[in-house]
PDB file of N, CA and C in Angstrom:
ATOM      1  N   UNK A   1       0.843  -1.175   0.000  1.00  0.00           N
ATOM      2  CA  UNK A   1       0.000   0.000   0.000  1.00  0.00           C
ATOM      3  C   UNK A   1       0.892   1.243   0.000  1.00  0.00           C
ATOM      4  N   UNK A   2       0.600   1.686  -1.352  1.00  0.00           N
ATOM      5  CA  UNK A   2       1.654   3.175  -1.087  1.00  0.00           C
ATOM      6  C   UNK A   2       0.957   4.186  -0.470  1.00  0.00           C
ATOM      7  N   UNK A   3       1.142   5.012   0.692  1.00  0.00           N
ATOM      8  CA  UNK A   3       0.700   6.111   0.950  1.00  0.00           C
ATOM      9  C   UNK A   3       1.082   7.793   0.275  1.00  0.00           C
ATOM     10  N   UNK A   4       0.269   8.372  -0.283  1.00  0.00           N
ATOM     11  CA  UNK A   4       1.042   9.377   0.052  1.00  0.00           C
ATOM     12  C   UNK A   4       1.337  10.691   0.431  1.00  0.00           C
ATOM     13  N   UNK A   5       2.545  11.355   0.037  1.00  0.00           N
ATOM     14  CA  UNK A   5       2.783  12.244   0.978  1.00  0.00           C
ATOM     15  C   UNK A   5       1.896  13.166   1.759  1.00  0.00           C
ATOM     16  N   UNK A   6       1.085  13.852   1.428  1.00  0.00           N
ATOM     17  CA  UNK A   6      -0.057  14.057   1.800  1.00  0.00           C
ATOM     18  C   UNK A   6      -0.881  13.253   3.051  1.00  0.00           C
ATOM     19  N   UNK A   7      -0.748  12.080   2.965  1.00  0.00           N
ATOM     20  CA  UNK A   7      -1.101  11.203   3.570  1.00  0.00           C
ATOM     21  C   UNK A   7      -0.933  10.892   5.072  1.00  0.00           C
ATOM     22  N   UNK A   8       0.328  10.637   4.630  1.00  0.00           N
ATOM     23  CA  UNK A   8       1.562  10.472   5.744  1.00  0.00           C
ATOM     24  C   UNK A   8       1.361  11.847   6.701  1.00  0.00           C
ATOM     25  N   UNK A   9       1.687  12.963   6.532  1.00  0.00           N
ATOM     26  CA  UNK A   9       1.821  14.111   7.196  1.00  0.00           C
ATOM     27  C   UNK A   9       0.150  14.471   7.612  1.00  0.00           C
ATOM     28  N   UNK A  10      -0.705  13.788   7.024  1.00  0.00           N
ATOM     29  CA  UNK A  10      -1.853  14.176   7.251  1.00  0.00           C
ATOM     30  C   UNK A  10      -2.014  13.098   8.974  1.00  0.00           C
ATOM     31  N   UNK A  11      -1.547  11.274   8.847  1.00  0.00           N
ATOM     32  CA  UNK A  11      -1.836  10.909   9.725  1.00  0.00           C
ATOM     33  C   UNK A  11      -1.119  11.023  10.948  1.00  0.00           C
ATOM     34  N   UNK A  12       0.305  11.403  10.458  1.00  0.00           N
ATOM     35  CA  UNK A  12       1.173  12.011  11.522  1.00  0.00           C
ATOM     36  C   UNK A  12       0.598  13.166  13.074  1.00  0.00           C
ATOM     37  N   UNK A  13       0.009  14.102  11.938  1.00  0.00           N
ATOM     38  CA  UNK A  13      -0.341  15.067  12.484  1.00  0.00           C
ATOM     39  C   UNK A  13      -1.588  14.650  13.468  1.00  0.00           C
ATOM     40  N   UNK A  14      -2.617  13.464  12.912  1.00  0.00           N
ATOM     41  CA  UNK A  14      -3.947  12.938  13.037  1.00  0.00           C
ATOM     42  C   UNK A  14      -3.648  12.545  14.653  1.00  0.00           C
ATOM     43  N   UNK A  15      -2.706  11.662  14.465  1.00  0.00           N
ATOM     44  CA  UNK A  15      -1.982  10.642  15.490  1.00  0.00           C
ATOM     45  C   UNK A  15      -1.741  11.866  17.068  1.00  0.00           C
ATOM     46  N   UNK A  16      -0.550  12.626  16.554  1.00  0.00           N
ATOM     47  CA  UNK A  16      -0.034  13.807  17.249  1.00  0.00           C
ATOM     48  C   UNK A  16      -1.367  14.256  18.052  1.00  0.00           C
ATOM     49  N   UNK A  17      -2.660  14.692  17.326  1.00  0.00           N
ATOM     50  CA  UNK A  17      -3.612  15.933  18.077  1.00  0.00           C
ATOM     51  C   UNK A  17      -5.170  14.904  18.957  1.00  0.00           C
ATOM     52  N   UNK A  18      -4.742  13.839  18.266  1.00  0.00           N
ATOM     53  CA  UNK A  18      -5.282  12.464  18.827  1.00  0.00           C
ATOM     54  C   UNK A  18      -5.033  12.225  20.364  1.00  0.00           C
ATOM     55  N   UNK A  19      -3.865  12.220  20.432  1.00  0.00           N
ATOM     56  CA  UNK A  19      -3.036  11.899  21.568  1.00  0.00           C
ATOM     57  C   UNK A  19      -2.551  13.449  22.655  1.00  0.00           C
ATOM     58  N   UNK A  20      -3.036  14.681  21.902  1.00  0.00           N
ATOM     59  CA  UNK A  20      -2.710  15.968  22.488  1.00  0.00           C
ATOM     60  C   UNK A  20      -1.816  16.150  22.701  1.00  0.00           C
ATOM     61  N   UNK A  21      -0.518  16.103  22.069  1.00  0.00           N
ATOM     62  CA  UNK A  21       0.880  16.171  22.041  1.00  0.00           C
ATOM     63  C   UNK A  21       1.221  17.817  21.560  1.00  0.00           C
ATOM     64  N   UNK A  22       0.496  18.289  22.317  1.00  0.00           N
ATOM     65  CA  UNK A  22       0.939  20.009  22.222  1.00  0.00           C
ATOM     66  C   UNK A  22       1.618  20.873  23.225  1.00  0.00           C
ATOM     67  N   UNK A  23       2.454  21.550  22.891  1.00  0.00           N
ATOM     68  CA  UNK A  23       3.506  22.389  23.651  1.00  0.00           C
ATOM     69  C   UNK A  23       4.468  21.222  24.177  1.00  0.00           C
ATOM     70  N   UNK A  24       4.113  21.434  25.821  1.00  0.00           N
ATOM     71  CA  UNK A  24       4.915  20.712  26.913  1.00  0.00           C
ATOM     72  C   UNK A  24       4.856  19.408  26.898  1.00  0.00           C
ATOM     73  N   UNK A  25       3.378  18.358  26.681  1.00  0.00           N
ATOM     74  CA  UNK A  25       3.261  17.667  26.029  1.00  0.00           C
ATOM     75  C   UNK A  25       3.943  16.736  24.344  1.00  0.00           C
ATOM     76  N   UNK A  26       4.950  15.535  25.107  1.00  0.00           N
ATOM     77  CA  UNK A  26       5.713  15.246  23.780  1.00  0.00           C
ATOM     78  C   UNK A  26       5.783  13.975  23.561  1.00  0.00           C
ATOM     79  N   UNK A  27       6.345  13.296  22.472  1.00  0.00           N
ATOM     80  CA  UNK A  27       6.536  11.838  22.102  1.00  0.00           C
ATOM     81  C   UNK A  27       8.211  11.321  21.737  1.00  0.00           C
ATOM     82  N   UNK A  28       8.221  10.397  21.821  1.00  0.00           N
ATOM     83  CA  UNK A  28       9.561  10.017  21.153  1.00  0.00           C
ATOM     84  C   UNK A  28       9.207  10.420  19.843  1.00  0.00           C
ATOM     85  N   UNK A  29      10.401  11.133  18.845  1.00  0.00           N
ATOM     86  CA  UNK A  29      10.431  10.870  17.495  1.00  0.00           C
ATOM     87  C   UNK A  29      10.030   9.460  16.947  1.00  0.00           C
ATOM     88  N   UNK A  30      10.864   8.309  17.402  1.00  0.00           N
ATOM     89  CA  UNK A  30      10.817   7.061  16.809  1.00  0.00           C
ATOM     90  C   UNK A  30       9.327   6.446  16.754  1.00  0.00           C
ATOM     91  N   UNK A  31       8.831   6.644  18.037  1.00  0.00           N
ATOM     92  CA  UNK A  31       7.234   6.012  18.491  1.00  0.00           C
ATOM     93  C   UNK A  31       6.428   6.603  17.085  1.00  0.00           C
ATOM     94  N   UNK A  32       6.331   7.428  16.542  1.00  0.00           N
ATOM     95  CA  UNK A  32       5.484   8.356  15.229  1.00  0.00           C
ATOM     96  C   UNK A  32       5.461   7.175  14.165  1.00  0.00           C
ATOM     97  N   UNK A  33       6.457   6.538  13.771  1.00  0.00           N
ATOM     98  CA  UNK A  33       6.275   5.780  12.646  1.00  0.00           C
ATOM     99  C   UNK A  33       5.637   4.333  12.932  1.00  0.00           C
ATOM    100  N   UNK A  34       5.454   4.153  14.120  1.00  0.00           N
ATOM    101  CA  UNK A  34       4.703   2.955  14.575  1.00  0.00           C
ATOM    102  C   UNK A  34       3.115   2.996  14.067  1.00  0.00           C
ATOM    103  N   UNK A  35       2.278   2.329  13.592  1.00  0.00           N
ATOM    104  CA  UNK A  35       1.042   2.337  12.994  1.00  0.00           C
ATOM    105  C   UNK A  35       1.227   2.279  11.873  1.00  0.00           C
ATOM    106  N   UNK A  36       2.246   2.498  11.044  1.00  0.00           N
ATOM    107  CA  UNK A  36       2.085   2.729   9.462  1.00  0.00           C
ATOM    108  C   UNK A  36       2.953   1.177   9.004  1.00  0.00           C
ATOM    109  N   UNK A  37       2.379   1.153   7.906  1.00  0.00           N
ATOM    110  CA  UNK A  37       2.715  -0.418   7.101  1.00  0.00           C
ATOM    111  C   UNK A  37       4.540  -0.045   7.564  1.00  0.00           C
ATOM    112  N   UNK A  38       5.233  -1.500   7.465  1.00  0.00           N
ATOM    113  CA  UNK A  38       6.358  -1.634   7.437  1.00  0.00           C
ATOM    114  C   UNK A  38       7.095  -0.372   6.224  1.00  0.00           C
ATOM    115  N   UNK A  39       7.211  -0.579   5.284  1.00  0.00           N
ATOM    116  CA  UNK A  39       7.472  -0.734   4.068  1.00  0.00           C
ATOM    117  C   UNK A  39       7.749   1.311   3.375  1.00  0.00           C
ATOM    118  N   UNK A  40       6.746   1.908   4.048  1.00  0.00           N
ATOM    119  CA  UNK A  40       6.851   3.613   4.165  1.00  0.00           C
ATOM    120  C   UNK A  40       7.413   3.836   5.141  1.00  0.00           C
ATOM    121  N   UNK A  41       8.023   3.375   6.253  1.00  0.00           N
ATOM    122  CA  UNK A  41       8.599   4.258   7.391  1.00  0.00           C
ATOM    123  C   UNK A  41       9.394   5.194   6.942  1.00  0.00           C
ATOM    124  N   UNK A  42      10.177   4.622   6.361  1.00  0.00           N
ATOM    125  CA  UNK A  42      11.501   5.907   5.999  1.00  0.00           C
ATOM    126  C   UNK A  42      10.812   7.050   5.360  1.00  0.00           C
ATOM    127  N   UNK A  43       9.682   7.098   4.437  1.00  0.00           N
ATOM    128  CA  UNK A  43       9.338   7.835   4.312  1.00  0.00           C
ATOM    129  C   UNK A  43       8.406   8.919   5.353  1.00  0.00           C
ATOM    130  N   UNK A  44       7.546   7.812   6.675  1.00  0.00           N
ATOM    131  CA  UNK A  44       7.532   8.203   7.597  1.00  0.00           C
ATOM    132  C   UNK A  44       8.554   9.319   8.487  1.00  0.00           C
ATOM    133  N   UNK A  45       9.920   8.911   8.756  1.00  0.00           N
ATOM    134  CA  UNK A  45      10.858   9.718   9.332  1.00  0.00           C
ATOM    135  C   UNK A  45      11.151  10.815   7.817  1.00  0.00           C
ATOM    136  N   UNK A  46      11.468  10.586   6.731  1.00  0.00           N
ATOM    137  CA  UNK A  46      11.984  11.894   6.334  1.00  0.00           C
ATOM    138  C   UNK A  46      10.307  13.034   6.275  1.00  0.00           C
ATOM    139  N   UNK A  47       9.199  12.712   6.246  1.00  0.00           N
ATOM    140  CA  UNK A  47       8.292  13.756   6.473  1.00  0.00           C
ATOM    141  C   UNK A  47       8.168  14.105   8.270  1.00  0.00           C
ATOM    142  N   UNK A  48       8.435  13.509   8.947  1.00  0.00           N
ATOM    143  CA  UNK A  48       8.880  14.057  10.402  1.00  0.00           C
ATOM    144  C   UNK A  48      10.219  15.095  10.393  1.00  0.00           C
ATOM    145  N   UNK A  49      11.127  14.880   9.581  1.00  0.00           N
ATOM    146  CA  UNK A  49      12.606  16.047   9.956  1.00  0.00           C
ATOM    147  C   UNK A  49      11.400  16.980   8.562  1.00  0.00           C
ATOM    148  N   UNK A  50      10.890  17.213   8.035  1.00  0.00           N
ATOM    149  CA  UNK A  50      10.206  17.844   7.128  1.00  0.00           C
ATOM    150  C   UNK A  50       9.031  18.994   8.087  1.00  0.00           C
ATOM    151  N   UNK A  51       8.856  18.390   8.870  1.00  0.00           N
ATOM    152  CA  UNK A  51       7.379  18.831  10.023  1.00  0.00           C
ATOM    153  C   UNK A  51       8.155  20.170  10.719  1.00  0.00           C
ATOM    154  N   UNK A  52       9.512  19.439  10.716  1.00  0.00           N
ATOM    155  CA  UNK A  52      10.240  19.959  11.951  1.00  0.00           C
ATOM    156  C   UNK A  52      10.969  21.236  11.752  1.00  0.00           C
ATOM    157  N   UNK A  53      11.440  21.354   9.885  1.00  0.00           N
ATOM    158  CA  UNK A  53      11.857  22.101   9.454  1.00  0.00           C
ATOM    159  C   UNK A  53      10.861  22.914   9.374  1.00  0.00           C
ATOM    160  N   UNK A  54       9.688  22.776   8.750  1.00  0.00           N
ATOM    161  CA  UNK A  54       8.412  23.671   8.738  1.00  0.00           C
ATOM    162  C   UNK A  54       7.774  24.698   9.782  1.00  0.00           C
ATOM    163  N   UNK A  55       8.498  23.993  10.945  1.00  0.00           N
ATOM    164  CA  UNK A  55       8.057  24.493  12.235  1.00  0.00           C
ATOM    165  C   UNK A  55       6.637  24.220  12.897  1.00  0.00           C
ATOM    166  N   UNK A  56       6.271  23.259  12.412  1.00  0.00           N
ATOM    167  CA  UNK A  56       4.949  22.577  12.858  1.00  0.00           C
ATOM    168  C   UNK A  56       5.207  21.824  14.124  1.00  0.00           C
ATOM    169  N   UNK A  57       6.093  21.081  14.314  1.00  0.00           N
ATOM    170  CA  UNK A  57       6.719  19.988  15.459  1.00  0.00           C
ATOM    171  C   UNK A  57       7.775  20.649  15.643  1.00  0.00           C
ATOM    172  N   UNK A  58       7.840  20.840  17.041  1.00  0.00           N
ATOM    173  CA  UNK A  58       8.921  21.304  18.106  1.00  0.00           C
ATOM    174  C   UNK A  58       9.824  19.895  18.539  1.00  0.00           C
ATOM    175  N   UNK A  59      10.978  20.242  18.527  1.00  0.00           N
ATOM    176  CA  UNK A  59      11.588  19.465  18.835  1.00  0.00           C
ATOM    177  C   UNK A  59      11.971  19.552  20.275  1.00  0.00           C
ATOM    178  N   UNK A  60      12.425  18.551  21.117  1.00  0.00           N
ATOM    179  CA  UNK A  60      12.624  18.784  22.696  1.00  0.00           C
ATOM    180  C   UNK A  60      13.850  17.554  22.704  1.00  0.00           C
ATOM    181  N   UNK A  61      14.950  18.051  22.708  1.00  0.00           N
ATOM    182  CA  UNK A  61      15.883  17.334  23.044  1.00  0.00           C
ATOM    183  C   UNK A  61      16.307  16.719  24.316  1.00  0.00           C
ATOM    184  N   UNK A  62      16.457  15.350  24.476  1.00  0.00           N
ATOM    185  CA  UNK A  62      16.171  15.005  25.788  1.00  0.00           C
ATOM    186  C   UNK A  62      17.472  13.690  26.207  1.00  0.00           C
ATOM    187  N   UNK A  63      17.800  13.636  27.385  1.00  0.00           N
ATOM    188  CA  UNK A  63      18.557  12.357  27.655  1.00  0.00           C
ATOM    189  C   UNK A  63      18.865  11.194  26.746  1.00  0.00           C
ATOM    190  N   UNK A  64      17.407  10.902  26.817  1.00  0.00           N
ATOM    191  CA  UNK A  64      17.292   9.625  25.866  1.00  0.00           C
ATOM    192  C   UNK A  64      16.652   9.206  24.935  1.00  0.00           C
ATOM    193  N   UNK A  65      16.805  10.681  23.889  1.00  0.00           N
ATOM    194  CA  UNK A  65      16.636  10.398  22.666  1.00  0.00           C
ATOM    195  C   UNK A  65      15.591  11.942  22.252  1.00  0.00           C
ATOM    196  N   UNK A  66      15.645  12.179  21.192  1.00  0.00           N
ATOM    197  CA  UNK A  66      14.715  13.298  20.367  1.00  0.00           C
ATOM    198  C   UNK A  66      13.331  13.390  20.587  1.00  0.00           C
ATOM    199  N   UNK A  67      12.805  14.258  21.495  1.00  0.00           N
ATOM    200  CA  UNK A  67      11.241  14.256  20.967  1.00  0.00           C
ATOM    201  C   UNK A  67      10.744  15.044  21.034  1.00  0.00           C
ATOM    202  N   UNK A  68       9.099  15.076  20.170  1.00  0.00           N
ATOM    203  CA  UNK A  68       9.068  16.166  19.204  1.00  0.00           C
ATOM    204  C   UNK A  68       7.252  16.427  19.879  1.00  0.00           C
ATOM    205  N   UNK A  69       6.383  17.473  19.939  1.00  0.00           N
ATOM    206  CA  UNK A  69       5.354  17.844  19.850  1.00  0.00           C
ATOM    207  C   UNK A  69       4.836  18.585  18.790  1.00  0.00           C
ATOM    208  N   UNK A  70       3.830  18.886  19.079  1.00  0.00           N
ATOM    209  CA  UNK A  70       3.140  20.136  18.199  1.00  0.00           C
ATOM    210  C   UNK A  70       3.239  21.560  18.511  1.00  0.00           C
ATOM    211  N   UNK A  71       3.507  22.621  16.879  1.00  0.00           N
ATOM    212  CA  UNK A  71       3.745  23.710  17.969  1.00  0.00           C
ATOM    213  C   UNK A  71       2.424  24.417  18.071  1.00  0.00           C
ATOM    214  N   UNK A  72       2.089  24.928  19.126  1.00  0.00           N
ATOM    215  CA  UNK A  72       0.479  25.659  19.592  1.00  0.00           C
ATOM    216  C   UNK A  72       0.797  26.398  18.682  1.00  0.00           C
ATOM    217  N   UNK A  73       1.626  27.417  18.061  1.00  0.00           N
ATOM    218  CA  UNK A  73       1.179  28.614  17.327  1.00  0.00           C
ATOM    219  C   UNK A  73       0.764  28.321  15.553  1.00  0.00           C
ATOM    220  N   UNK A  74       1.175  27.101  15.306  1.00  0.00           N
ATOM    221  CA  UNK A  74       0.631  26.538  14.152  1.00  0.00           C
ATOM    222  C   UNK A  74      -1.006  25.570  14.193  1.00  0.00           C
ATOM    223  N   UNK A  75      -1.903  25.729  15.199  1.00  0.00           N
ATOM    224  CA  UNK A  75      -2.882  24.983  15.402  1.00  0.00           C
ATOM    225  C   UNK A  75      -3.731  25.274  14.127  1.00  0.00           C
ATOM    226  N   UNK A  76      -3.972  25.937  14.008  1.00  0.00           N
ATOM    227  CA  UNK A  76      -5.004  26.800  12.520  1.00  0.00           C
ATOM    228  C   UNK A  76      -4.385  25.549  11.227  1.00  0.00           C
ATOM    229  N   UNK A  77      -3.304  25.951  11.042  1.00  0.00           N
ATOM    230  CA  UNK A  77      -2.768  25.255   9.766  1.00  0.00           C
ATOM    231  C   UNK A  77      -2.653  23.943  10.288  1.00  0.00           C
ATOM    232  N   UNK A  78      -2.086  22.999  11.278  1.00  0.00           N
ATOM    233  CA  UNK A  78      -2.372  21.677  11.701  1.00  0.00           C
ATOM    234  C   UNK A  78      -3.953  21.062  11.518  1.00  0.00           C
ATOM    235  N   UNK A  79      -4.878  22.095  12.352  1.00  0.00           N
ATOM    236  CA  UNK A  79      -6.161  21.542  11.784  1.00  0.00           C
ATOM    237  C   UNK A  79      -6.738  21.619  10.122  1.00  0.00           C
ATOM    238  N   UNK A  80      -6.007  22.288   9.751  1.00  0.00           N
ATOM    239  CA  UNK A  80      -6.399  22.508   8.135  1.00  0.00           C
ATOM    240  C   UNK A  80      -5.892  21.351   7.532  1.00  0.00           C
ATOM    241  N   UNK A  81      -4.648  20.698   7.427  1.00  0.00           N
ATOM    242  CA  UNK A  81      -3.804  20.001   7.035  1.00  0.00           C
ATOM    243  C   UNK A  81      -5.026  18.785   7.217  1.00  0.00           C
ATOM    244  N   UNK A  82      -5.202  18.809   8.597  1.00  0.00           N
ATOM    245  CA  UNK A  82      -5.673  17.146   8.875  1.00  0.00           C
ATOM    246  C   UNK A  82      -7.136  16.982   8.333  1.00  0.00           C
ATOM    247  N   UNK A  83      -8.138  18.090   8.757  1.00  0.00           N
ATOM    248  CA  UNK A  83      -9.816  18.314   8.836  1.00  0.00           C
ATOM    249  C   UNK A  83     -10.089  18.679   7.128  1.00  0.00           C
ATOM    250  N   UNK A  84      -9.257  19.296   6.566  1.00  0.00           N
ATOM    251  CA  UNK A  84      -9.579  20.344   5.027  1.00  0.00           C
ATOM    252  C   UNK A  84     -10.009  21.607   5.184  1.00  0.00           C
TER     253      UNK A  84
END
């Protein structure tokens, strides 16, 4: 099943506001690509460093390992992305 890009960043985000992963609130980077077929992950992680560049997902650097939320001041365009 190919997903795409669109797709991906759409369920990313789905997943993220699902779970309320905003501001202070965060996830492992790695945990994000879990749910999606084997076979797209990588494409999974390069639209996550993509989120991040965009400034949609905050990154929070931590002990043991990268992780990333949503940023509150992009909520408008996050719900657009995901809702239409």
């Amino acid at each position: 099943m190919k997903l795409s890009d669109y797709e991906v960043r759409r369920r990313i985000l789905y997943k993220m506001v699902r779970h309320a992963w905003w501001g202070g609130k965060h996830t492992a980077f790695d945990n994000l690509s879990h749910g999606f077929p084997k076979d797209p992950r990588g494409a999974v992680k390069k639209k996550l460093e993509q989120l991040i560049r965009e400034g949609i997902l905050v990154e929070k650097p931590t002990g043991y390992g990268l992780h990333v939320s949503l940023n509150v001041e992009k909520k408008a365009e996050i719900e657009r992305i995901i809702f239409g």
